[in-house]
N, C-alpha and C. Protein backbone atom coordinates (compact mmCIF):
# COMPACT_ATOMS: atom_id res chain seq x y z
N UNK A 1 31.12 118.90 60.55
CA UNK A 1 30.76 120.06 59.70
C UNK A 1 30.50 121.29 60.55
N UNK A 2 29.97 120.86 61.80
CA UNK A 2 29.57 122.33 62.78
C UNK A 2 30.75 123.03 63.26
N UNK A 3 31.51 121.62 63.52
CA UNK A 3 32.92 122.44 64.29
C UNK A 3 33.85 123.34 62.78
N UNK A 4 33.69 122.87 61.74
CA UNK A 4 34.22 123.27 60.74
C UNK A 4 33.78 124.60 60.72
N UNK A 5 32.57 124.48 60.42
CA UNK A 5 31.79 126.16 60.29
C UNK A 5 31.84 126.89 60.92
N UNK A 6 32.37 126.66 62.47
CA UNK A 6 32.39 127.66 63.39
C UNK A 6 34.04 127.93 64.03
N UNK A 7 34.50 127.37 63.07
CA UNK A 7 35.99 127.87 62.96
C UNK A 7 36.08 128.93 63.08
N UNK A 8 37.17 130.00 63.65
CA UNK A 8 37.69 131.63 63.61
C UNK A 8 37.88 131.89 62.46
N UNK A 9 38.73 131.11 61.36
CA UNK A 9 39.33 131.62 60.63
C UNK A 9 38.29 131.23 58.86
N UNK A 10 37.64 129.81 58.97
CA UNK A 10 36.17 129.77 58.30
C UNK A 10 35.41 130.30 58.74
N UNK A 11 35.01 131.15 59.62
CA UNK A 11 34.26 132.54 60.15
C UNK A 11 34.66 133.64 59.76
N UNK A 12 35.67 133.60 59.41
CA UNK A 12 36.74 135.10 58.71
C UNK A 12 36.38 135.05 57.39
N UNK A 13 36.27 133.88 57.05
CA UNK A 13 36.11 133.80 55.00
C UNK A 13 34.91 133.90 54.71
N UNK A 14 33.87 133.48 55.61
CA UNK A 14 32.53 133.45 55.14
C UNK A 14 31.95 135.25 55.67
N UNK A 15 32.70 135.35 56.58
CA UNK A 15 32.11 137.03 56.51
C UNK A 15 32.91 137.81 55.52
N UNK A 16 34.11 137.69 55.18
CA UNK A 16 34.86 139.02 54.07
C UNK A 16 34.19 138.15 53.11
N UNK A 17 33.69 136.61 52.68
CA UNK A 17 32.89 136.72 51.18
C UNK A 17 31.66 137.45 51.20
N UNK A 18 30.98 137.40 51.97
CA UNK A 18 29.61 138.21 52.47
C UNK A 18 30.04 139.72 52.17
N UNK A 19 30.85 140.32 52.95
CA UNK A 19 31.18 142.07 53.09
C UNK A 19 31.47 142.12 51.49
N UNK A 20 32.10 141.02 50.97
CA UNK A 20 32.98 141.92 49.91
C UNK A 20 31.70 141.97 48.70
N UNK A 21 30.67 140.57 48.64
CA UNK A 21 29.32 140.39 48.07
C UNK A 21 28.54 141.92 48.28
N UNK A 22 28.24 142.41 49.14
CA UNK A 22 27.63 143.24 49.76
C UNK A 22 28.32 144.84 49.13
N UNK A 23 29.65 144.71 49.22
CA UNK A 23 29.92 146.30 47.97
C UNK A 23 29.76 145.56 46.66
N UNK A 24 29.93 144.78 46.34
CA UNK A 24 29.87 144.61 44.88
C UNK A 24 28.13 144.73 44.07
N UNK A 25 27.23 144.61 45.28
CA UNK A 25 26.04 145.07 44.83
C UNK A 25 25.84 146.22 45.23
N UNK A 26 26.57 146.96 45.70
CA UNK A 26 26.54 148.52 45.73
C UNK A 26 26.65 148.99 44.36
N UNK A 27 27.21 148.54 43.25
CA UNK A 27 27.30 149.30 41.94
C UNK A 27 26.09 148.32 40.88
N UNK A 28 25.59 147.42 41.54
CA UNK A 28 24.34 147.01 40.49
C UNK A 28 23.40 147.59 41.11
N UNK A 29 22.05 147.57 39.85
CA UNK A 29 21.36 147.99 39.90
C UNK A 29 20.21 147.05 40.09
N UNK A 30 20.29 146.02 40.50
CA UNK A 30 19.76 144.84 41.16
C UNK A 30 19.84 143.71 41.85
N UNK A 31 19.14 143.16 42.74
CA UNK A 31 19.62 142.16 43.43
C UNK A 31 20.57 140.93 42.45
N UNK A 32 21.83 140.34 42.42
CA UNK A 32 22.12 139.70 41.65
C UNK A 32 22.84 138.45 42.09
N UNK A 33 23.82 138.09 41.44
CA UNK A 33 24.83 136.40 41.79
C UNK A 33 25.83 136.54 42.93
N UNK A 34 26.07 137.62 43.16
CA UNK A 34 26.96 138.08 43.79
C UNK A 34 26.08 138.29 45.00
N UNK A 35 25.11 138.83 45.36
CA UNK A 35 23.90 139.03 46.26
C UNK A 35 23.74 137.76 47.13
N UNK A 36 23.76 136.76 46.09
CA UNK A 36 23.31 134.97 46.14
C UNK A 36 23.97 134.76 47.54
N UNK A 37 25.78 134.81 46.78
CA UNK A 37 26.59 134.45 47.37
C UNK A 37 27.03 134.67 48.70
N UNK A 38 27.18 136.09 48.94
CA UNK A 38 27.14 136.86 50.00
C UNK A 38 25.87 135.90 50.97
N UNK A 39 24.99 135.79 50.75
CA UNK A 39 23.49 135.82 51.27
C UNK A 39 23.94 134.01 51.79
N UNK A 40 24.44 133.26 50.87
CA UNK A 40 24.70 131.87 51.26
C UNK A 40 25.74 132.03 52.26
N UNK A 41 27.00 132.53 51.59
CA UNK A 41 27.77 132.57 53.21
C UNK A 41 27.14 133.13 54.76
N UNK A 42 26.65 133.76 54.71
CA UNK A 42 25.87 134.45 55.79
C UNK A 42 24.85 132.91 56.58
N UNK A 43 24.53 132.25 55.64
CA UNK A 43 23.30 131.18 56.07
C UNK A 43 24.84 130.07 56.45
N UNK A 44 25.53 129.88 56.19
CA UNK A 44 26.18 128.35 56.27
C UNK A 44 26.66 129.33 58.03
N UNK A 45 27.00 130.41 58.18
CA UNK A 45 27.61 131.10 59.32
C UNK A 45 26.85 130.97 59.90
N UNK A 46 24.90 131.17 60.19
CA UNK A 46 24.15 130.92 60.87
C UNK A 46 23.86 129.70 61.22
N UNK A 47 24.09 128.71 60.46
CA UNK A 47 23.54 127.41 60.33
C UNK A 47 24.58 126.66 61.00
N UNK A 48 26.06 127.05 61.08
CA UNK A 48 26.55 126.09 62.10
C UNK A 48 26.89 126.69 63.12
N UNK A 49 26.54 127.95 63.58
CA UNK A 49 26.31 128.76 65.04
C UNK A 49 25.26 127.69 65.45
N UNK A 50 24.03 127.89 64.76
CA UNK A 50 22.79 127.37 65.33
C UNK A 50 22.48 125.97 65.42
N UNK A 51 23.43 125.52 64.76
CA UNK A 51 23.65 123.73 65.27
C UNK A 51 24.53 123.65 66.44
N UNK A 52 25.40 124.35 66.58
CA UNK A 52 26.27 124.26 67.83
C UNK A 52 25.81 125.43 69.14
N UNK A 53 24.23 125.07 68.87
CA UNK A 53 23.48 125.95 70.19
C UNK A 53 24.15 127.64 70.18
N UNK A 54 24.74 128.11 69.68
CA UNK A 54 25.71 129.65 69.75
C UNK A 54 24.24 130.98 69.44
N UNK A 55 23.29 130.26 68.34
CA UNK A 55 22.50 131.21 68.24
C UNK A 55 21.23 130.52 68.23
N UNK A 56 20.40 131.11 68.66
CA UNK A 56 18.91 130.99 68.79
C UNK A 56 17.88 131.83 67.74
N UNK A 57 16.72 131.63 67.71
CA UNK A 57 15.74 131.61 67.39
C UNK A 57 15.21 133.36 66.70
N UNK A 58 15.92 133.91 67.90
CA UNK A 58 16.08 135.61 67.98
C UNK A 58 17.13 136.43 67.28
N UNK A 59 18.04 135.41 67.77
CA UNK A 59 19.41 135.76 66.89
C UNK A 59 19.35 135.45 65.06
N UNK A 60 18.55 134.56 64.91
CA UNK A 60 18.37 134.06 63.75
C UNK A 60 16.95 135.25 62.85
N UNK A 61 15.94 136.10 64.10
CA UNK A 61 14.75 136.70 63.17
C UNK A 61 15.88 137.95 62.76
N UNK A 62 16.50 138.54 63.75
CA UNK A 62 17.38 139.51 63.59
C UNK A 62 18.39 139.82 62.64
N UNK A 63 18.85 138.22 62.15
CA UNK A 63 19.35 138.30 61.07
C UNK A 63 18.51 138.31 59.74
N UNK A 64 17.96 137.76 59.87
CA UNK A 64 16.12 137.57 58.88
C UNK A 64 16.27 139.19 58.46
N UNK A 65 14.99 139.86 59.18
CA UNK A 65 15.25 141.51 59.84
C UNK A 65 16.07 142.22 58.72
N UNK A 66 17.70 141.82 59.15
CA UNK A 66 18.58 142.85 58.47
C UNK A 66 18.85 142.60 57.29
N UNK A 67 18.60 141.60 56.74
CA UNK A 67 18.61 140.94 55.36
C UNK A 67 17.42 141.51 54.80
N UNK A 68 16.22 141.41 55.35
CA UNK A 68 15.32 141.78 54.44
C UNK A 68 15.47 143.69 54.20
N UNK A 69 15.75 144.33 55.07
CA UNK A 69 16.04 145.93 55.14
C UNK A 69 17.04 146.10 54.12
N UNK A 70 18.30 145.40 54.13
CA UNK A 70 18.79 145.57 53.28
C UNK A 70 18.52 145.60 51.98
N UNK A 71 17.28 144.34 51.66
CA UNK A 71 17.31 144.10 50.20
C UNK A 71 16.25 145.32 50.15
N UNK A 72 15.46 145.86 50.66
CA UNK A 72 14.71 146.60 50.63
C UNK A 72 15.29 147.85 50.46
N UNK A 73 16.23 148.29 50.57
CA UNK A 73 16.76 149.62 49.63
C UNK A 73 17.17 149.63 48.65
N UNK A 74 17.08 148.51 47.46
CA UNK A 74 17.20 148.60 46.34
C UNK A 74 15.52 148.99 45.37
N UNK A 75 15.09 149.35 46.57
CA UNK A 75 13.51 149.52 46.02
C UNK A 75 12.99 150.60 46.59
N UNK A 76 13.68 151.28 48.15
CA UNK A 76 13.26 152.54 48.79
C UNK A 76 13.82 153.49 48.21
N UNK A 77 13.74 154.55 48.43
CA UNK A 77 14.35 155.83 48.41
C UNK A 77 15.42 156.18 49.55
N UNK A 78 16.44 156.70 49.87
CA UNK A 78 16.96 157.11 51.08
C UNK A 78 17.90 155.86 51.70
N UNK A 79 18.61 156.36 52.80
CA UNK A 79 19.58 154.81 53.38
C UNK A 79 18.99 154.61 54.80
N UNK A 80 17.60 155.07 55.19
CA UNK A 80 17.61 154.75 56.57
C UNK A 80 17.13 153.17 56.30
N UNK A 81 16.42 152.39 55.24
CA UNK A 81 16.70 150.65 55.44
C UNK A 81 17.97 150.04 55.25
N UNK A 82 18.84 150.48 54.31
CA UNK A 82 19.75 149.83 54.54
C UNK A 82 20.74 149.92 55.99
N UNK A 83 20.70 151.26 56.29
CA UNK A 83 21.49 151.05 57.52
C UNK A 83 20.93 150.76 58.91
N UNK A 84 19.81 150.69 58.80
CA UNK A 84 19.03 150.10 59.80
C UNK A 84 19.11 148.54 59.42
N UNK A 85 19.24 147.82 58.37
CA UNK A 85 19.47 146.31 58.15
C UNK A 85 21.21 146.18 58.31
N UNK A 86 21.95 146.86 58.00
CA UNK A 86 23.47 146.53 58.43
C UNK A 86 23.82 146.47 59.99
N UNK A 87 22.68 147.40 60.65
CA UNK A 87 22.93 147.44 61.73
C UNK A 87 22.25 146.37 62.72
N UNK A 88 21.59 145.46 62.10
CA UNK A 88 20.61 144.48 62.63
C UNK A 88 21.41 143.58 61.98
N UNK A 89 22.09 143.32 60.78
CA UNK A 89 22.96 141.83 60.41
C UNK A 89 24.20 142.51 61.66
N UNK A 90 24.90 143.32 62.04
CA UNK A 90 26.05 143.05 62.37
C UNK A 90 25.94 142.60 64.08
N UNK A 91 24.46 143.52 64.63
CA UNK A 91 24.33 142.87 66.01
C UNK A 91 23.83 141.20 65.82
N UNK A 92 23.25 140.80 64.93
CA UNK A 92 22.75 139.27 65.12
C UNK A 92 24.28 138.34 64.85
N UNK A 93 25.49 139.07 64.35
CA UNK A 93 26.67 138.50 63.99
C UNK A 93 27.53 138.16 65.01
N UNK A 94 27.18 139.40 66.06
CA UNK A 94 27.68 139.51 67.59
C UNK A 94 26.96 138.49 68.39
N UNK A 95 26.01 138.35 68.55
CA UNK A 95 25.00 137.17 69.38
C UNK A 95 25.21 136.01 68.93
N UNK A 96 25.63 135.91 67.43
CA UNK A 96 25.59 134.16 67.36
C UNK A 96 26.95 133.78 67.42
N UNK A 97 27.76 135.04 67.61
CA UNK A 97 29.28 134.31 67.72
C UNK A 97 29.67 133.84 69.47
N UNK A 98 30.36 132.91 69.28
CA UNK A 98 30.91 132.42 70.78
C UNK A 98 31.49 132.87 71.70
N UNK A 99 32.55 133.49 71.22
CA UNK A 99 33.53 134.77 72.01
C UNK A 99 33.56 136.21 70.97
N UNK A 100 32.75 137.17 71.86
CA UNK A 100 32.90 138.16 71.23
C UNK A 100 34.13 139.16 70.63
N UNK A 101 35.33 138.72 71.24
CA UNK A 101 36.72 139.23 71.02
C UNK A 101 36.65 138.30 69.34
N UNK A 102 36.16 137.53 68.95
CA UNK A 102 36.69 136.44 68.16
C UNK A 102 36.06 136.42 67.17
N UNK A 103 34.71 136.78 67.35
CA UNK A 103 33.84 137.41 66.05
C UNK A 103 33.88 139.07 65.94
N UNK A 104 34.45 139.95 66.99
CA UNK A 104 34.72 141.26 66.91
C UNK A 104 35.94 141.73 65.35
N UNK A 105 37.04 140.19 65.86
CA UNK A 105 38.04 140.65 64.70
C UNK A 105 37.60 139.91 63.38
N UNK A 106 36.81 139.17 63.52
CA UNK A 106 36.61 138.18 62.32
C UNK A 106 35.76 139.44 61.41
N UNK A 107 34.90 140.00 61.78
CA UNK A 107 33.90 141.28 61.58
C UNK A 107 34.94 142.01 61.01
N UNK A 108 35.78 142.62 61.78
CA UNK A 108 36.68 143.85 61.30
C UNK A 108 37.33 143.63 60.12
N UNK A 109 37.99 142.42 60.15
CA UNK A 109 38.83 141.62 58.99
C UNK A 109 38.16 141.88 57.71
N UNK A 110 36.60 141.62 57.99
CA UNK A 110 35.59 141.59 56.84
C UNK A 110 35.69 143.01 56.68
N UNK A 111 35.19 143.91 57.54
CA UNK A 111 34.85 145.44 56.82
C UNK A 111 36.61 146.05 56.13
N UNK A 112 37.69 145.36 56.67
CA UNK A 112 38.74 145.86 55.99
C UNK A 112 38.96 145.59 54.54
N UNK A 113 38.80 144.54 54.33
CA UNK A 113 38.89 143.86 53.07
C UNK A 113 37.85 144.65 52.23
N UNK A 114 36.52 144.66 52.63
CA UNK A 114 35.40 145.25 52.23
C UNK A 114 35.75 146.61 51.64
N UNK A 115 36.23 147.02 51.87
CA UNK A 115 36.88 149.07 52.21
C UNK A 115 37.27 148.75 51.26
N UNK A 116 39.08 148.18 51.17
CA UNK A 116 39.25 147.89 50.20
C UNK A 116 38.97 147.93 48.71
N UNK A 117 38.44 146.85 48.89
CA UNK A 117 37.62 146.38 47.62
C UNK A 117 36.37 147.67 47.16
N UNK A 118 36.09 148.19 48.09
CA UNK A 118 35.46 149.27 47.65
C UNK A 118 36.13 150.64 46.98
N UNK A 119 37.13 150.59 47.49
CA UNK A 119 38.01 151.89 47.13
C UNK A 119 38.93 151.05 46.00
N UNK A 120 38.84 149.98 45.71
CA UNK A 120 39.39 149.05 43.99
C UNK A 120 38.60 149.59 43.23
N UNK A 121 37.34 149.43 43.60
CA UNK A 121 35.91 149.66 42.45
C UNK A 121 35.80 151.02 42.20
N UNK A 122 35.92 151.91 42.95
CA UNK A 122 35.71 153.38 42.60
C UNK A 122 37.08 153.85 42.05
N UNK A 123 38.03 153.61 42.71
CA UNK A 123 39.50 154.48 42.20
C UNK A 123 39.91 153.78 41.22
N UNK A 124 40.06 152.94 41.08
CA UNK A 124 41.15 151.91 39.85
C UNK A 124 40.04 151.41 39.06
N UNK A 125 38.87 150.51 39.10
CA UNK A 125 37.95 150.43 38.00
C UNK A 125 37.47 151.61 37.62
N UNK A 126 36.91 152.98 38.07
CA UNK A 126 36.04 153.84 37.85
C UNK A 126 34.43 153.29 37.74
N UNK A 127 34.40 152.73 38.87
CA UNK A 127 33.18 152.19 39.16
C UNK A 127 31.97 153.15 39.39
N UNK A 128 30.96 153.16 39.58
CA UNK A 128 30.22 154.36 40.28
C UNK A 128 28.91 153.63 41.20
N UNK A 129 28.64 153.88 42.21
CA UNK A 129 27.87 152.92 42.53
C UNK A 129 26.09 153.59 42.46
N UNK A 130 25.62 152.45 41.85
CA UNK A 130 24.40 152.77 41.65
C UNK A 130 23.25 152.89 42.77
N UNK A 131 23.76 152.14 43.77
CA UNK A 131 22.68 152.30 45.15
C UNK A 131 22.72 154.03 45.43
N UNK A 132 24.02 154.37 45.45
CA UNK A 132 23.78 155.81 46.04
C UNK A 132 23.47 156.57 45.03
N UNK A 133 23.61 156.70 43.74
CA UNK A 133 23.23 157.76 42.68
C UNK A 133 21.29 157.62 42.87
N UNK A 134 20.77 156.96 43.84
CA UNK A 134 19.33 156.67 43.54
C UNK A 134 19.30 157.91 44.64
N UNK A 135 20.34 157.92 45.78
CA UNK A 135 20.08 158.38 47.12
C UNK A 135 20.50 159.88 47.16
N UNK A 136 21.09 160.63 45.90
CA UNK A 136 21.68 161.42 46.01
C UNK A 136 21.29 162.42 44.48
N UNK A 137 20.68 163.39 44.74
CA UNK A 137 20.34 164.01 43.30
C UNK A 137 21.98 164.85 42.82
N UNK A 138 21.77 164.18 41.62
CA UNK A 138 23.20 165.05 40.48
C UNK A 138 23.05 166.13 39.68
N UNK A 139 21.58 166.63 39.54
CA UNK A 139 20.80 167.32 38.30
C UNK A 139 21.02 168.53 38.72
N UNK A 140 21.67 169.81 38.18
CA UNK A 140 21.85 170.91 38.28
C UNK A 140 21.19 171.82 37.57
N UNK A 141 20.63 172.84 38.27
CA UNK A 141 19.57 173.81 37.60
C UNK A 141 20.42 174.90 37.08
N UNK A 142 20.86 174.90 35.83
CA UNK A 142 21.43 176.18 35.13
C UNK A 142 20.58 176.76 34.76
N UNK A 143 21.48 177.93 34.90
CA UNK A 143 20.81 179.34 33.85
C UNK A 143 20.84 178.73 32.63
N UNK A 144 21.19 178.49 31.66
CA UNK A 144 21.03 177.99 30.31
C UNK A 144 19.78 177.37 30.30
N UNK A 145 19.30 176.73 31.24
CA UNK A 145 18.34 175.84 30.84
C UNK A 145 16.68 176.48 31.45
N UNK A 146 17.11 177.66 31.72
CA UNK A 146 16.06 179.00 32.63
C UNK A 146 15.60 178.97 33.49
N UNK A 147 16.55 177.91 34.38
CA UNK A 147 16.67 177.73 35.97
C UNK A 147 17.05 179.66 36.06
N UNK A 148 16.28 179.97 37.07
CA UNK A 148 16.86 181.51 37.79
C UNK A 148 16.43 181.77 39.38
N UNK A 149 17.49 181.85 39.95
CA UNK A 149 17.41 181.77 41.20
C UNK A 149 16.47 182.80 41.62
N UNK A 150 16.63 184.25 41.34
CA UNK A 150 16.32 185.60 41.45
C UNK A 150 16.38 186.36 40.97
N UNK A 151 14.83 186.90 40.44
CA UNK A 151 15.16 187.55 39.36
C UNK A 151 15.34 189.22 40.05
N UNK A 152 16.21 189.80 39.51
CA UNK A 152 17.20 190.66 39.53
C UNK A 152 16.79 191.97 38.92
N UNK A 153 15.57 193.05 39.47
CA UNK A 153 15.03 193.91 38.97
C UNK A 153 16.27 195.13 38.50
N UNK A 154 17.41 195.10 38.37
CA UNK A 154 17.72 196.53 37.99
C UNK A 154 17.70 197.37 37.05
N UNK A 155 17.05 196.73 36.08
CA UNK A 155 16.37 197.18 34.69
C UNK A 155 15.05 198.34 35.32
N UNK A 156 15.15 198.53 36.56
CA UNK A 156 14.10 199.60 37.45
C UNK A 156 14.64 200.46 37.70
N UNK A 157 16.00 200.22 38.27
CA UNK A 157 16.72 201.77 38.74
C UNK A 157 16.60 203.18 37.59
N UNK A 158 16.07 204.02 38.73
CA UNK A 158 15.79 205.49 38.04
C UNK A 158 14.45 205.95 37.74
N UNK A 159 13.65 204.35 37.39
CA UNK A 159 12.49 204.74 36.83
C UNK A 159 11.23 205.02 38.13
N UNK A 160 10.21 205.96 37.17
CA UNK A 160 9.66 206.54 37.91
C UNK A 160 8.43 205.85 38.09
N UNK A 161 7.30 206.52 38.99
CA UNK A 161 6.13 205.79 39.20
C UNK A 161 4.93 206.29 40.36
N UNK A 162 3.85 205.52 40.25
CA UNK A 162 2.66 206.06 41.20
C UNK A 162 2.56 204.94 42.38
N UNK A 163 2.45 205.51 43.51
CA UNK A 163 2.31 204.81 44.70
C UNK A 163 1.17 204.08 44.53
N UNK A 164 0.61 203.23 44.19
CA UNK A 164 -1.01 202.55 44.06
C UNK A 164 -1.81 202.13 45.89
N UNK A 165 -0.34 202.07 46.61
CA UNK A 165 -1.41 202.03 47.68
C UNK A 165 -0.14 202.89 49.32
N UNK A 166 -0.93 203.11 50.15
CA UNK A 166 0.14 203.81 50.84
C UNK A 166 1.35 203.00 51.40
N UNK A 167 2.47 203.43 50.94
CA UNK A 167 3.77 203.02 51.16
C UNK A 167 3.88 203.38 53.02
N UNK A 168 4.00 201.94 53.57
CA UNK A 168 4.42 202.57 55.36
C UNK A 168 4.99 201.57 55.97
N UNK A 169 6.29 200.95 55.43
CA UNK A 169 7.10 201.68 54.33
C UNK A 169 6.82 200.68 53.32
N UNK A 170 6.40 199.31 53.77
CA UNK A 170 5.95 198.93 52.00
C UNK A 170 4.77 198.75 51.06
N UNK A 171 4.39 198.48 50.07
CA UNK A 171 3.25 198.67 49.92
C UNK A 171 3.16 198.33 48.48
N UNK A 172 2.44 198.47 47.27
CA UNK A 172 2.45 198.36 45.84
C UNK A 172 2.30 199.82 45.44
N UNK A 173 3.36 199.39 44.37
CA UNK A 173 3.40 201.13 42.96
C UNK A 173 3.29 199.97 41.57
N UNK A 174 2.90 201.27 41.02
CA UNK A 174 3.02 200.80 39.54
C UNK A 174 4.28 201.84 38.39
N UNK A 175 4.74 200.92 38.56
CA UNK A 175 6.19 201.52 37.57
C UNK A 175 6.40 200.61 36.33
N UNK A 176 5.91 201.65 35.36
CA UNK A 176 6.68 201.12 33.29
C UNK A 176 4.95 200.09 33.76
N UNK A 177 4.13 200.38 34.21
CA UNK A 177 2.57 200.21 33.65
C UNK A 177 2.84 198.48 34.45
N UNK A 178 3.88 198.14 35.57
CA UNK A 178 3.62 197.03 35.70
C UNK A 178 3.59 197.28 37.36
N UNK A 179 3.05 196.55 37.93
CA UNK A 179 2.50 196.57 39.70
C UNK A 179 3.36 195.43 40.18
N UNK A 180 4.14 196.54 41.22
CA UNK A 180 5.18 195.44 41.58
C UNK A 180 5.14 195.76 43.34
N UNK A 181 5.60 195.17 44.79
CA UNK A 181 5.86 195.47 45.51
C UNK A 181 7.29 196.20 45.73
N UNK A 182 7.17 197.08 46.60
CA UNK A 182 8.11 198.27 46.72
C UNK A 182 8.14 198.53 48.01
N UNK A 183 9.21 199.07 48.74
CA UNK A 183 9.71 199.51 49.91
C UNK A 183 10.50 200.59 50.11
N UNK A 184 9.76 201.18 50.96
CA UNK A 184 10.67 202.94 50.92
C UNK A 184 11.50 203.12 52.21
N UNK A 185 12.64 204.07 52.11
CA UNK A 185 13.68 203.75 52.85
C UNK A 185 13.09 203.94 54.41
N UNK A 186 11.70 204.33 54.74
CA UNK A 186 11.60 204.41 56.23
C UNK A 186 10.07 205.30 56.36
N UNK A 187 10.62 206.43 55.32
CA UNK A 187 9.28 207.19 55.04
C UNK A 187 8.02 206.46 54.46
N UNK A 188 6.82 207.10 55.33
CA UNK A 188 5.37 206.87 54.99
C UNK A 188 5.66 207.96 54.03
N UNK A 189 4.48 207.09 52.93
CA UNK A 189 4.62 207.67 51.39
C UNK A 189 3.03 207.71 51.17
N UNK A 190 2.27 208.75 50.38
CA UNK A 190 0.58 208.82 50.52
C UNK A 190 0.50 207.74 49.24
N UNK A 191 -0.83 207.60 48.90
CA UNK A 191 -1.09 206.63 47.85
C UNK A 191 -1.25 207.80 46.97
N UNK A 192 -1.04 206.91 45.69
CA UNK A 192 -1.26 208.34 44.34
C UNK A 192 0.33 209.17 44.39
N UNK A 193 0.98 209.16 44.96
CA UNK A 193 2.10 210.35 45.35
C UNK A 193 3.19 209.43 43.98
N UNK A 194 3.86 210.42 43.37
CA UNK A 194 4.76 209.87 42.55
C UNK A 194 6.49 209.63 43.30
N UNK A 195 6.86 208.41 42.84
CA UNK A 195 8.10 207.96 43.25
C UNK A 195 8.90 207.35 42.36
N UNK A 196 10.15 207.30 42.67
CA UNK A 196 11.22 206.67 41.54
C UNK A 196 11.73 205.73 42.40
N UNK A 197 12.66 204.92 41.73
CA UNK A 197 12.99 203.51 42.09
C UNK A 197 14.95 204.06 42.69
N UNK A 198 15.38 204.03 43.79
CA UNK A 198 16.94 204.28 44.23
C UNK A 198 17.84 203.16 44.43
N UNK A 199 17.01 202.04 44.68
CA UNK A 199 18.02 201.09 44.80
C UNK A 199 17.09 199.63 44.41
N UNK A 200 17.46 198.56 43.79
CA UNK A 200 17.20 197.33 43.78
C UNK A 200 18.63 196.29 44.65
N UNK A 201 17.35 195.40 45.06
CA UNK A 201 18.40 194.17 45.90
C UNK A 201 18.01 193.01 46.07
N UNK A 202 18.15 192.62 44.68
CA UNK A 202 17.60 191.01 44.27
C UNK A 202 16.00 191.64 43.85
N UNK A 203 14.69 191.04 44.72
CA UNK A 203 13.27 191.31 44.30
C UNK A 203 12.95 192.66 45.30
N UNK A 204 14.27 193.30 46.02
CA UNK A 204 13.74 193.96 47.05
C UNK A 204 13.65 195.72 46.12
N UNK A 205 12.63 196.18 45.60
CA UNK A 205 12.49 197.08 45.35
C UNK A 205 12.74 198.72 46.36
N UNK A 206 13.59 199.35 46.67
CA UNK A 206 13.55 200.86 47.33
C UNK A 206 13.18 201.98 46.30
N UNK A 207 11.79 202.46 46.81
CA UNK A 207 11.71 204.07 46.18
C UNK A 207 11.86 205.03 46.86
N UNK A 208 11.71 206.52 46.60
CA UNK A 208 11.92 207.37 47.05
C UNK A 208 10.74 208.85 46.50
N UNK A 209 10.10 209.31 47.32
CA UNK A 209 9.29 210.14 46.90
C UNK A 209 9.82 211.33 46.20
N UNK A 210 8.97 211.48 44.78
CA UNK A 210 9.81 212.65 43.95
C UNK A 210 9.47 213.79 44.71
């Protein structure tokens, strides 16, 4: 059974069932059967490395480690656990294999297939995957809904007003009975002195002494 399990090519099947397990819970929204499965192939791959002495004790927390990080971003916010656990299952994958040329392609084989199957689920099913819609905000702030970026004084241009405190060069006026900050093109302006409004630019108010 050990020599079976640690076959190249039963090393090839039990990692692309794992990779391909592993996108397919990219579009649930919980750990599930498919999770199981993935998660069992991964253990029969450890379990006859580690009967045939290939991995140890370390190699085995490491895989522990990246399994648990992983499942743990279906509950965090953000991808630094999951890719901090992909990156801890794929080095413990490297350590418990025998010849690294041999689990290098068995690995690759898996993430190809994986791709794949990932670009099946999004392009041809119209899949959407739910791990990342947690990781990624979609919600757009319209104007309709009285999202406003900046509000946009030019309903001011022309109008006139009292310096309320000395403009040098910016300072507060009160223009149409409302107290707004204002900036004059360079000139010190006295307080009390009357001014009109020459230019708006976004909240940036310019007056000019009458």
């Amino acid at each position: 059974m050990i020599e079976f399990l640690t076959n190249p090519i039963v090393v090839t099947l039990l990692l692309t069932i794992a990779g391909a397990a592993i996108v397919y819970e990219l579009f649930s929204s919980r750990f599930g059967v498919s999770g199981f499965i993935g998660l069992f192939a991964l253990l029969l791959f450890f379990y006859g490395h580690f009967q045939a002495g290939l991995a140890g004790f370390g190699t085995i927390a490491l895989f522990a480690i990246g399994i648990l990080l992983i499942f743990l971003e279906f509950f965090l916010p953000g991808a630094i656990s999951g890719t901090l656990g992909l990156a801890a299952l794929i080095a413990s994958l490297f350590l418990a294999g025998e010849n690294p040329l041999s689990i290098g392609i068995s690995i690759f084989i898996s993430i190809c297939i994986s791709v794949a199957l990932l670009f099946l689920m999004i392009k041809v099913l119209g899949k959407k995957m739910v791990l990342f819609n947690r990781m990624i905000l979609f919600d757009t702030a319209k104007k309709e809904d009285g999202y406003v970026s900046n509000v946009n004084r030019t309903d001011l241009l022309g109008k006139e007003g009292i310096a309320l405190t000395v403009l040098r060069p910016s300072g507060t006026a009160v223009i149409n009975n409302e107290r707004l900050d204002v900036v004059t093109e360079g000139d010190f302006i006295d307080q009390n002195t009357k001014i009109s409004v020459i230019k708006v630019e976004g909240v940036r108010i310019v007056v000019r002494k009458i």
